[in-house]
Protein backbone atom coordinates (compact mmCIF):
# COMPACT_ATOMS: atom_id res chain seq x y z
CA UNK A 1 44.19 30.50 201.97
CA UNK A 2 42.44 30.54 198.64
CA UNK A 3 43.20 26.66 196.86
CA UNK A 4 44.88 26.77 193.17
CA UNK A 5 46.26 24.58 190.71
CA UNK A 6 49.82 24.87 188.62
CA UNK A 7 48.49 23.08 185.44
CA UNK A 8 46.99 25.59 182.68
CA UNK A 9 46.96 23.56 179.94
CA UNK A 10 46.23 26.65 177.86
CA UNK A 11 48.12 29.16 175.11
CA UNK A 12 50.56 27.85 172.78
CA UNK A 13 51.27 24.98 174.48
CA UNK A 14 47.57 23.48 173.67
CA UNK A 15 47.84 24.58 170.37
CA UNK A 16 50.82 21.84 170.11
CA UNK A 17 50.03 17.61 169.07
CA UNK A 18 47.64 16.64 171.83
CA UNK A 19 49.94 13.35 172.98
CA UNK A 20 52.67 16.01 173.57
CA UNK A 21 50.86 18.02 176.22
CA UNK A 22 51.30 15.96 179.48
CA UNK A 23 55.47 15.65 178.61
CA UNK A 24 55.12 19.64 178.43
CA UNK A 25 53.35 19.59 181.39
CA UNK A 26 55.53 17.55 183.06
CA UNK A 27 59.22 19.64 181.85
CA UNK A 28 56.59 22.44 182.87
CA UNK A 29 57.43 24.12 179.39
CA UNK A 30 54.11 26.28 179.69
CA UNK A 31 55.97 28.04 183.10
CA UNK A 32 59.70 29.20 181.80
CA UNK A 33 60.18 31.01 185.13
CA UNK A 34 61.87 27.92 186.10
CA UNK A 35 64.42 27.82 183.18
CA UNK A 36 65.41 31.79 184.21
CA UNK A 37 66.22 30.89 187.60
CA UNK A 38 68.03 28.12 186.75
CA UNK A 39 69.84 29.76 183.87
CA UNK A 40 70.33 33.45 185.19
CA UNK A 41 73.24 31.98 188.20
CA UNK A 42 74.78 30.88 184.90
CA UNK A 43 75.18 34.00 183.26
CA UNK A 44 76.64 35.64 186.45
CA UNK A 45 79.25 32.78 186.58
CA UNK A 46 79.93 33.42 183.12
CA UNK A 47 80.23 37.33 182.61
CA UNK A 48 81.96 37.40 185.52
CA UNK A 49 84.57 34.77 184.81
CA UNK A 50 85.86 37.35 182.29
CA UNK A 51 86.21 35.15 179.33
CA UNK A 52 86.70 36.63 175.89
CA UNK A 53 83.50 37.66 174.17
CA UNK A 54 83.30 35.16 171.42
CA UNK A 55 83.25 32.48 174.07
CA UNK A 56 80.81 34.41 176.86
CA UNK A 57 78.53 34.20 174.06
CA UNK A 58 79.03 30.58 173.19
CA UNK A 59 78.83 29.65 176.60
CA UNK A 60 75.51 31.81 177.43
CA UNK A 61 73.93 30.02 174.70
CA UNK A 62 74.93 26.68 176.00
CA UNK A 63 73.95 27.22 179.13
CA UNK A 64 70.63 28.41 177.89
CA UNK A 65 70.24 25.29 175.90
CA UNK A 66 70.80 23.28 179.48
CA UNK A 67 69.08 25.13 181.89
CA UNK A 68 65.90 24.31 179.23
CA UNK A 69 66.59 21.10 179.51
CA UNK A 70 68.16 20.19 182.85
CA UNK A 71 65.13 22.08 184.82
CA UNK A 72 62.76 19.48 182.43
CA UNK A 73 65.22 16.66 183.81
CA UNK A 74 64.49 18.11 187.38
CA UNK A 75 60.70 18.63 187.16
CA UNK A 76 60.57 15.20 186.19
CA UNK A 77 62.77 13.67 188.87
CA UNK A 78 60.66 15.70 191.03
CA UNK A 79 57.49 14.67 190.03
CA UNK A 80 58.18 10.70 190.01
CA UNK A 81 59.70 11.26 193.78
CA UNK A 82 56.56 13.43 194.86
CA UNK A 83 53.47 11.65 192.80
CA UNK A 84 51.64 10.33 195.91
CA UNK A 85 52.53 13.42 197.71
CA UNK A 86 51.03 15.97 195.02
CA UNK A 87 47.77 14.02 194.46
CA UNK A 88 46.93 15.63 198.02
CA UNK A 89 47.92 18.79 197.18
CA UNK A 90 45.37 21.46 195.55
CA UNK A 91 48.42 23.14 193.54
CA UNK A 92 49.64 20.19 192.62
CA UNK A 93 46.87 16.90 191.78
CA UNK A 94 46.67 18.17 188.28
CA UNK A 95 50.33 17.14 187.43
CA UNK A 96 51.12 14.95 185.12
CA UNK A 97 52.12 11.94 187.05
CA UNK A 98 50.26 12.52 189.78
CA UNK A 99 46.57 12.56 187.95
CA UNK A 100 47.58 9.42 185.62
CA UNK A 101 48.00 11.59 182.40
CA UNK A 102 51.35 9.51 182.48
CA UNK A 103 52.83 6.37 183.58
CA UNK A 104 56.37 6.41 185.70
CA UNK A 105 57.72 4.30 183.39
CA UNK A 106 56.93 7.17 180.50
CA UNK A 107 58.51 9.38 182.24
CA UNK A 108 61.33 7.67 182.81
CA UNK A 109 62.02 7.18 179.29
CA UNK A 110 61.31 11.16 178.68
CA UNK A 111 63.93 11.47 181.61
CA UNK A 112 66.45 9.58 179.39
CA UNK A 113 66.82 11.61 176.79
CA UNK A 114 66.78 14.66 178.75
CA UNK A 115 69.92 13.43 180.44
CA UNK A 116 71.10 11.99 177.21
CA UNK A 117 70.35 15.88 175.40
CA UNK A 118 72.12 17.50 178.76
CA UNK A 119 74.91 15.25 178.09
CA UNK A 120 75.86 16.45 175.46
CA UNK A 121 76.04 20.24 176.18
CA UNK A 122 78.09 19.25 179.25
CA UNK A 123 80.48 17.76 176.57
CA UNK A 124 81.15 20.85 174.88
CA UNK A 125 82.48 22.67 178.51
CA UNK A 126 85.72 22.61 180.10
CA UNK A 127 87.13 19.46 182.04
CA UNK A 128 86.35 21.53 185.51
CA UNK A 129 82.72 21.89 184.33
CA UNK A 130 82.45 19.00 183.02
CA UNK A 131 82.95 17.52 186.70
CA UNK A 132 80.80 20.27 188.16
CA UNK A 133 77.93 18.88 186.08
CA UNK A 134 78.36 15.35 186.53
CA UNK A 135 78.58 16.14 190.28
CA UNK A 136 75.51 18.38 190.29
CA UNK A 137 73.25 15.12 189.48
CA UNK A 138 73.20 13.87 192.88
CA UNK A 139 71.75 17.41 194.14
CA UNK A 140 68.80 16.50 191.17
CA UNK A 141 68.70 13.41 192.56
CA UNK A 142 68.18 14.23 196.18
CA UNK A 143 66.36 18.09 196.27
CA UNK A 144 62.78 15.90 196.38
CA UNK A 145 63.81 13.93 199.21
CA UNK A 146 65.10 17.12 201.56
CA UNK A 147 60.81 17.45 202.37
CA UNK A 148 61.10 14.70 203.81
CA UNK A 149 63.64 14.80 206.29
CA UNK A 150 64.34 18.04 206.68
CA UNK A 151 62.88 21.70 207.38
CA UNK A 152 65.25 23.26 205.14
CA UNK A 153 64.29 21.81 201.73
CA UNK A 154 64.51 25.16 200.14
CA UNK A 155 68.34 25.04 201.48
CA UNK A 156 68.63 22.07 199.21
CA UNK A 157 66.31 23.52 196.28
CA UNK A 158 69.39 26.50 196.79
CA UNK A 159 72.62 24.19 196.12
CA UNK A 160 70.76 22.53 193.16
CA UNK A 161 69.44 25.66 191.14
CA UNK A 162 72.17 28.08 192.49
CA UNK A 163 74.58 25.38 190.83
CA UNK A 164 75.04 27.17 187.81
CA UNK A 165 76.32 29.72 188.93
CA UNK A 166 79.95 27.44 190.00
CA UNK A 167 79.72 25.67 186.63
CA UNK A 168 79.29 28.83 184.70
CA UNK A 169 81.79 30.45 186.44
CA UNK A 170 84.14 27.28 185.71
CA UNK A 171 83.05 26.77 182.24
CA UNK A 172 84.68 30.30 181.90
CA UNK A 173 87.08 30.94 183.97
CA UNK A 174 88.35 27.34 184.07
CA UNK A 175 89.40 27.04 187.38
CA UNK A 176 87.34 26.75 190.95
CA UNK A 177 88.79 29.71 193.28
CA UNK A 178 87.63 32.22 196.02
CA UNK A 179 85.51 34.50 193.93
CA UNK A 180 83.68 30.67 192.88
CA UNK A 181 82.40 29.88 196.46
CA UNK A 182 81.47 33.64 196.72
CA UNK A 183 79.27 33.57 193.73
CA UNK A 184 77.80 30.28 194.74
CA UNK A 185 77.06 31.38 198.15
CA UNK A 186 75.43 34.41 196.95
CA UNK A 187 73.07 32.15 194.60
CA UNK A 188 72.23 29.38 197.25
CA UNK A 189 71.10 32.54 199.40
CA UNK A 190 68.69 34.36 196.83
CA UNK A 191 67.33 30.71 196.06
CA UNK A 192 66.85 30.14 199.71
CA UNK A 193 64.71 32.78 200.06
CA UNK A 194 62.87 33.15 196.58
CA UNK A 195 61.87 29.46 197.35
CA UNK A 196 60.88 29.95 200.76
CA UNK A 197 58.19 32.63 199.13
CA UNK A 198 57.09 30.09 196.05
CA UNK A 199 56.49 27.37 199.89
CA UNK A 200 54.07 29.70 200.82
CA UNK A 201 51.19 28.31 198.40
CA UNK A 202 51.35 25.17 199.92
CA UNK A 203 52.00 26.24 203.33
CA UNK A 204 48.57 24.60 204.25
CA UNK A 205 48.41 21.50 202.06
CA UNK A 206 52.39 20.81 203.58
CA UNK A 207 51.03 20.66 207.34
CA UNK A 208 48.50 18.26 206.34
CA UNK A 209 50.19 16.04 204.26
CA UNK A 210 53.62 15.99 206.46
CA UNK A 211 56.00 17.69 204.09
CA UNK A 212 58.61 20.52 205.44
CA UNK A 213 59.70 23.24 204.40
CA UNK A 214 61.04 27.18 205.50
CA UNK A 215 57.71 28.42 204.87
CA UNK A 216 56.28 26.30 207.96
CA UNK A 217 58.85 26.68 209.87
CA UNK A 218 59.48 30.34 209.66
CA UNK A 219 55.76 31.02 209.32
CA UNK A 220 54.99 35.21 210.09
CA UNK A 221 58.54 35.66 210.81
CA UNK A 222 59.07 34.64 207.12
CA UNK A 223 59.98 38.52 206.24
CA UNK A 224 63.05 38.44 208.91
CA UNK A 225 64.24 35.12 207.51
CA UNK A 226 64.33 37.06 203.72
CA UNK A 227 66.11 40.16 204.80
CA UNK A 228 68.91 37.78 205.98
CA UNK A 229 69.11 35.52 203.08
CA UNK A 230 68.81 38.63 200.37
CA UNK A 231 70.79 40.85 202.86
CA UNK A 232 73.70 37.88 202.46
CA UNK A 233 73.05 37.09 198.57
CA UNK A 234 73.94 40.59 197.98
CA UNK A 235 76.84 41.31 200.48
CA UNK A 236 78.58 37.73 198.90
CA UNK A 237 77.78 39.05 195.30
CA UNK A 238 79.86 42.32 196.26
CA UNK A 239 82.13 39.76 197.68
CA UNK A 240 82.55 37.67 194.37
CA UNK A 241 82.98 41.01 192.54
CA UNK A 242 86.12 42.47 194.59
CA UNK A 243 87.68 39.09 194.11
CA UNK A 244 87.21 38.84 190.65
CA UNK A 245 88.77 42.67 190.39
CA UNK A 246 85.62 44.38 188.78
CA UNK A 247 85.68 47.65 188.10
CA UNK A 248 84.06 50.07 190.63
CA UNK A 249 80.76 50.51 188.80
CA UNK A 250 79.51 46.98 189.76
CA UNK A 251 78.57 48.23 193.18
CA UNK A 252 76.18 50.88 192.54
CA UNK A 253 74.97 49.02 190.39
CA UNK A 254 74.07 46.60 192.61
CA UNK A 255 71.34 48.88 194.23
CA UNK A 256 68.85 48.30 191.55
CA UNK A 257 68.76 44.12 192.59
CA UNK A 258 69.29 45.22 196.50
CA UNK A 259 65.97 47.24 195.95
CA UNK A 260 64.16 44.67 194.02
CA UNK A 261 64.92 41.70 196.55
CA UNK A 262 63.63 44.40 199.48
CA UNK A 263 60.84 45.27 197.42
CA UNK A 264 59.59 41.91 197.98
CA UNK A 265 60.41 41.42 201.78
CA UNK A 266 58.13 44.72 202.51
CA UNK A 267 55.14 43.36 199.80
CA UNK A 268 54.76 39.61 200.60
CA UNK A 269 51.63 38.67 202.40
CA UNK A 270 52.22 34.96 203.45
CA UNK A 271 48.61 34.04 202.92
CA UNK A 272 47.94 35.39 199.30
CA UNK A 273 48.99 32.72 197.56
CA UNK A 274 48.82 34.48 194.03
CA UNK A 275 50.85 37.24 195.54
CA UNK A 276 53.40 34.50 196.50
CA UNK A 277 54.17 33.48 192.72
CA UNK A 278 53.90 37.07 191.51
CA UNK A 279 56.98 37.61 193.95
CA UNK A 280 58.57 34.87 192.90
CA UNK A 281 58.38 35.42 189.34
CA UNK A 282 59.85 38.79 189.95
CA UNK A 283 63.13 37.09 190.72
CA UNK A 284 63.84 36.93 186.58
CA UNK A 285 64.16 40.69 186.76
CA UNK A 286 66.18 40.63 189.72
CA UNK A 287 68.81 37.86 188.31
CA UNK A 288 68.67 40.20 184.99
CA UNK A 289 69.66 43.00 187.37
CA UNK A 290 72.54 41.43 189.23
CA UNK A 291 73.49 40.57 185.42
CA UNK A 292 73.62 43.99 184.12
CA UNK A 293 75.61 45.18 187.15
CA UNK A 294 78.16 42.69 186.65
CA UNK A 295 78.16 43.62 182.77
CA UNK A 296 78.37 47.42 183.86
CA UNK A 297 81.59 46.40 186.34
CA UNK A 298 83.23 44.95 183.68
CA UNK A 299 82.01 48.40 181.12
């Protein structure tokens, strides 16, 4: 497996004060795939909550606002956990933390006012979402350890970025109910597996440093293990839509994302690392997908 880093410290982002770089680094600002994944569970909550219009757009671009800064929060609670872990890793000794660019106690303080800035969007939700979001700190809080003591840290990575797709769903509908733990379900399952692809690149560097994950212990069977989790994501999304009482064109619809996620069962090569992330980053368009459909359900 060919060895590659995660730090580009290149485009717009180097163009930016030099003592700002290694905090961009760090919220991984230079990579927004991260934000999209985190935010697009969001937007299904929301548009499928059926809220009025004026506030489906107030939400979306709160939730925009937060999944910029909450993923920041968890890249940086994530790298403080994993610094002596990532030095040993080719993808990841370039980080921040891990190569000395910053202190822990720097980032600490950067983690502050993320927290502080997330804060205050949560503020401007719903009581139910309000206690969504408070609650969804201890998944920030303990997604790093799950490498640790588990194989299924991608199960974790799966209740902590599929989150928003409960709070957005709350923050709109106001209320936790069936088509809720459908929606969620259906996000912890497409997270499961997108992450178990993005494991792949350190498949190698994991076995020899210790760290678990789906990728190593699913190995060539890793393709079998996707069908299932995509299979589910998309049977629970059809789920969530019947309860919520979408209209009929939601399920056809919901071919385009069906094809997408099986597009990348058939492609993914477990040992081409830089095929890895391009499947991974394909997710966007697949969350944008399972968007529209919902958006054409409601049409």
């Amino acid at each position: 497996m060919q060895a590659h880093t995660d730090i580009a410290a290149t485009g717009w982002v180097a163009r930016l004060p030099r003592p700002w770089l290694p905090y961009l680094l760090l919220a991984r600002v230079d990579r927004p795939i991260g934000v999209w994944l985190l935010f697009l569970p969001g937007l299904w909550g929301i548009l499928l909550s059926g809220t009025p219009l004026l506030q489906e757009v107030r939400l979306i671009v709160l939730f925009a606002i937060g999944a910029l800064v909450m993923r920041a929060a968890g890249c940086v609670v994530n790298d403080l956990w994993d610094r002596d872990i990532d030095r040993m890793v080719a993808r990841t000794a370039a980080r921040p933390l891990a190569s000395g660019a910053l202190r822990p106690g720097q980032a600490l303080v950067f983690l502050a006012v993320l927290l502080l800035a997330g804060l205050a969007i949560l503020l401007q939700l719903n009581a139910p979402a309000r206690l969504l979001g408070v609650a969804s700190l201890v998944l920030v809080g303990l997604y790093p350890l799950a490498k640790r003591v588990t194989w299924w840290p991608q199960l974790m990575m799966g209740f902590t970025f599929g989150f928003g797709a409960p709070l957005g769903y709350a923050a709109g509908a106001g209320r936790l109910d069936a088509t809720w733990a459908a929606l969620y379900g259906a996000a912890i399952l497409w997270d499961l597996g997108f992450d178990t692809i993005y494991a792949h690149q350190d498949r190698e560097d994991d076995a020899l440093v210790g760290v678990r994950s789906t990728a190593r212990l699913f190995g060539q069977r890793t393709p079998l293990f996707l069908a299932a989790c995509y299979g589910g994501a998309v049977l629970l999304l059809a789920l969530a839509g019947w309860l919520a009482g979408i209209g009929g064109w939601f399920y056809p619809a919901l071919v385009l994302p069906a094809v997408l996620l099986a597009r990348q069962v058939v492609a993914l090569d477990i040992d081409d690392p830089a095929l890895c992330l391009r499947l991974f980053k394909a997710n966007r368009e697949v969350g944008l997908a399972v968007a529209a459909a919902i958006l054409l359900g409601w049409a």
